[in-house]
C-alpha atoms as a PDB file:
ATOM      1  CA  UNK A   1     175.693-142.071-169.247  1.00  0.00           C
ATOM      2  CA  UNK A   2     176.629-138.718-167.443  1.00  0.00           C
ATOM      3  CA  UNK A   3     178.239-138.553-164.115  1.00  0.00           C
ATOM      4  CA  UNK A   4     176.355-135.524-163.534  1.00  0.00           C
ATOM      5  CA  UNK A   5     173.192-136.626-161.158  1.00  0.00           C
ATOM      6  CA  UNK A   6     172.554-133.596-159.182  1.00  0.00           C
ATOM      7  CA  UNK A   7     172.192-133.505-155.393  1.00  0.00           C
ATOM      8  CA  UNK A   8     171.862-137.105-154.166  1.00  0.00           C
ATOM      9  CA  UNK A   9     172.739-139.546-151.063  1.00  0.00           C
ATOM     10  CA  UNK A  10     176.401-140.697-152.616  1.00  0.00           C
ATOM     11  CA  UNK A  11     177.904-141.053-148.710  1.00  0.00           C
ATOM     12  CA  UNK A  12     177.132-142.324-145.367  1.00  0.00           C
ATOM     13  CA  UNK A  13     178.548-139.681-142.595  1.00  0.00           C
ATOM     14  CA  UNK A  14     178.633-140.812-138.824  1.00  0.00           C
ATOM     15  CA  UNK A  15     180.390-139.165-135.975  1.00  0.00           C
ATOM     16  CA  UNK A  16     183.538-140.908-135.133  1.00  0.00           C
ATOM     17  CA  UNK A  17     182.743-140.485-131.453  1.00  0.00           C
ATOM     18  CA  UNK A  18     179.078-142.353-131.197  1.00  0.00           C
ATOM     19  CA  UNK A  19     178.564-143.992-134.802  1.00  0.00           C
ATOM     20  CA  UNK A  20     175.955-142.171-134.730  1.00  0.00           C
ATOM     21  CA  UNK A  21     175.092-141.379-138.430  1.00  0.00           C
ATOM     22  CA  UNK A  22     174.547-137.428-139.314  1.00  0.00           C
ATOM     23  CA  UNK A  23     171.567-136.478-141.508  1.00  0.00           C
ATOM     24  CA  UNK A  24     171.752-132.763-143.897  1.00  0.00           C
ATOM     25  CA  UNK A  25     175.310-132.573-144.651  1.00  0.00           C
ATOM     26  CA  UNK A  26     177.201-132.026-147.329  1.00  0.00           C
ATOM     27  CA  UNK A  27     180.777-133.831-148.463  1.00  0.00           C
ATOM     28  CA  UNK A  28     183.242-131.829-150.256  1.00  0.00           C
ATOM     29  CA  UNK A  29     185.879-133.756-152.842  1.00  0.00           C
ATOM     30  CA  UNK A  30     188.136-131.002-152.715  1.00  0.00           C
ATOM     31  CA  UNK A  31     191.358-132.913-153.824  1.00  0.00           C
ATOM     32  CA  UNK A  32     188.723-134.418-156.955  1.00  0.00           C
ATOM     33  CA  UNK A  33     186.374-131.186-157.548  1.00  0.00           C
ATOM     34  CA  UNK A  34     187.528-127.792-158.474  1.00  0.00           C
ATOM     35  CA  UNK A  35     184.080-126.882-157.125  1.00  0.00           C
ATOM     36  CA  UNK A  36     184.256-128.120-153.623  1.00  0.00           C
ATOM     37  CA  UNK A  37     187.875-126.715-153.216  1.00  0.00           C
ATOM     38  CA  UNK A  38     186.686-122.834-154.206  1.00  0.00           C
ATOM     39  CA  UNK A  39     183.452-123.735-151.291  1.00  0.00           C
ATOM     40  CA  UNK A  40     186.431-124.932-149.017  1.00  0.00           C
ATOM     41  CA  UNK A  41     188.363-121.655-149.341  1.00  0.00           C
ATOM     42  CA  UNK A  42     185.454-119.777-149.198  1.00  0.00           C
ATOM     43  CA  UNK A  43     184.283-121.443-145.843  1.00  0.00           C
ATOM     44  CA  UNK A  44     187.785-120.814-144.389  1.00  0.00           C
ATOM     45  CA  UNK A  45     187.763-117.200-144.996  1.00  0.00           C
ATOM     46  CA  UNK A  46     184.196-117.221-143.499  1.00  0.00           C
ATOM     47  CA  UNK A  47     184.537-118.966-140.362  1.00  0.00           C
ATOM     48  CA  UNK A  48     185.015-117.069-136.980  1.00  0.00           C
ATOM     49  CA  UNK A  49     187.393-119.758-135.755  1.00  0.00           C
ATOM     50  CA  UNK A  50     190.689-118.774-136.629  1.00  0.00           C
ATOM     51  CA  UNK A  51     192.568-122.241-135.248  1.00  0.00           C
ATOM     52  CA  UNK A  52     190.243-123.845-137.859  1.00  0.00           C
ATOM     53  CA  UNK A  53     190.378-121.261-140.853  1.00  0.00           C
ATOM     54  CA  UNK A  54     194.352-122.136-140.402  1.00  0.00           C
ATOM     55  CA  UNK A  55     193.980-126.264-140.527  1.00  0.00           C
ATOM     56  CA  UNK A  56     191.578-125.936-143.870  1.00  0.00           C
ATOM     57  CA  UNK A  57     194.579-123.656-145.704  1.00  0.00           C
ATOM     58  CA  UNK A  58     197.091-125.786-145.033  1.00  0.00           C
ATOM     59  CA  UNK A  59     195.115-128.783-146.033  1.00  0.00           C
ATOM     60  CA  UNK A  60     194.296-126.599-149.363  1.00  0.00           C
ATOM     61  CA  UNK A  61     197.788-125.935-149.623  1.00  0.00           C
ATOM     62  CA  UNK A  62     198.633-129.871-149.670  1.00  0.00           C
ATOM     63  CA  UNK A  63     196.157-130.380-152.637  1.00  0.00           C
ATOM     64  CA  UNK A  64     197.200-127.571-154.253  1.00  0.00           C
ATOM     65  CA  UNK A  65     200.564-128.861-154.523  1.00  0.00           C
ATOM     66  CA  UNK A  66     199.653-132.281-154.950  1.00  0.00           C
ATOM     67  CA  UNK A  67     197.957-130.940-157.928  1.00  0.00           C
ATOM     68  CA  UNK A  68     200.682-129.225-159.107  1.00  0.00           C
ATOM     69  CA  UNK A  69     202.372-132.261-159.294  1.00  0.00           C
ATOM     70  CA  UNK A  70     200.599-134.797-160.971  1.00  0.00           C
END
């Protein structure tokens, strides 16, 4: 049977703060999916918040190596 479903429900996201559970989001695999690391990238060079663009590169920098190195 192939893995490939399509867009479905496959996780439960809540806010850490409340519980509270968020509806129309979207989780990215991007130390599993080639796909979802390029988006990643892609929203780092696209968001206005510089503090933030610099967390997501050097979390794509530690699966980048970790890849390099399996």
């Amino acid at each position: 049977m192939s893995e490939d479903k399509g867009l479905h429900v496959k996780y439960i996201v809540t806010k850490v703060d409340t519980g509270e559970i968020v509806n129309n989001c979207f989780v990215l695999r991007p130390d599993k999916d080639p796909a979802a690391l390029a988006a990643l990238k892609a929203y780092a060079y696209m968001t206005t918040n510089p503090e933030l663009a610099a967390d997501i590169f050097c979390w794509i920098a530690s699966i980048e190596k970790e890849v390099t190195h399996e």
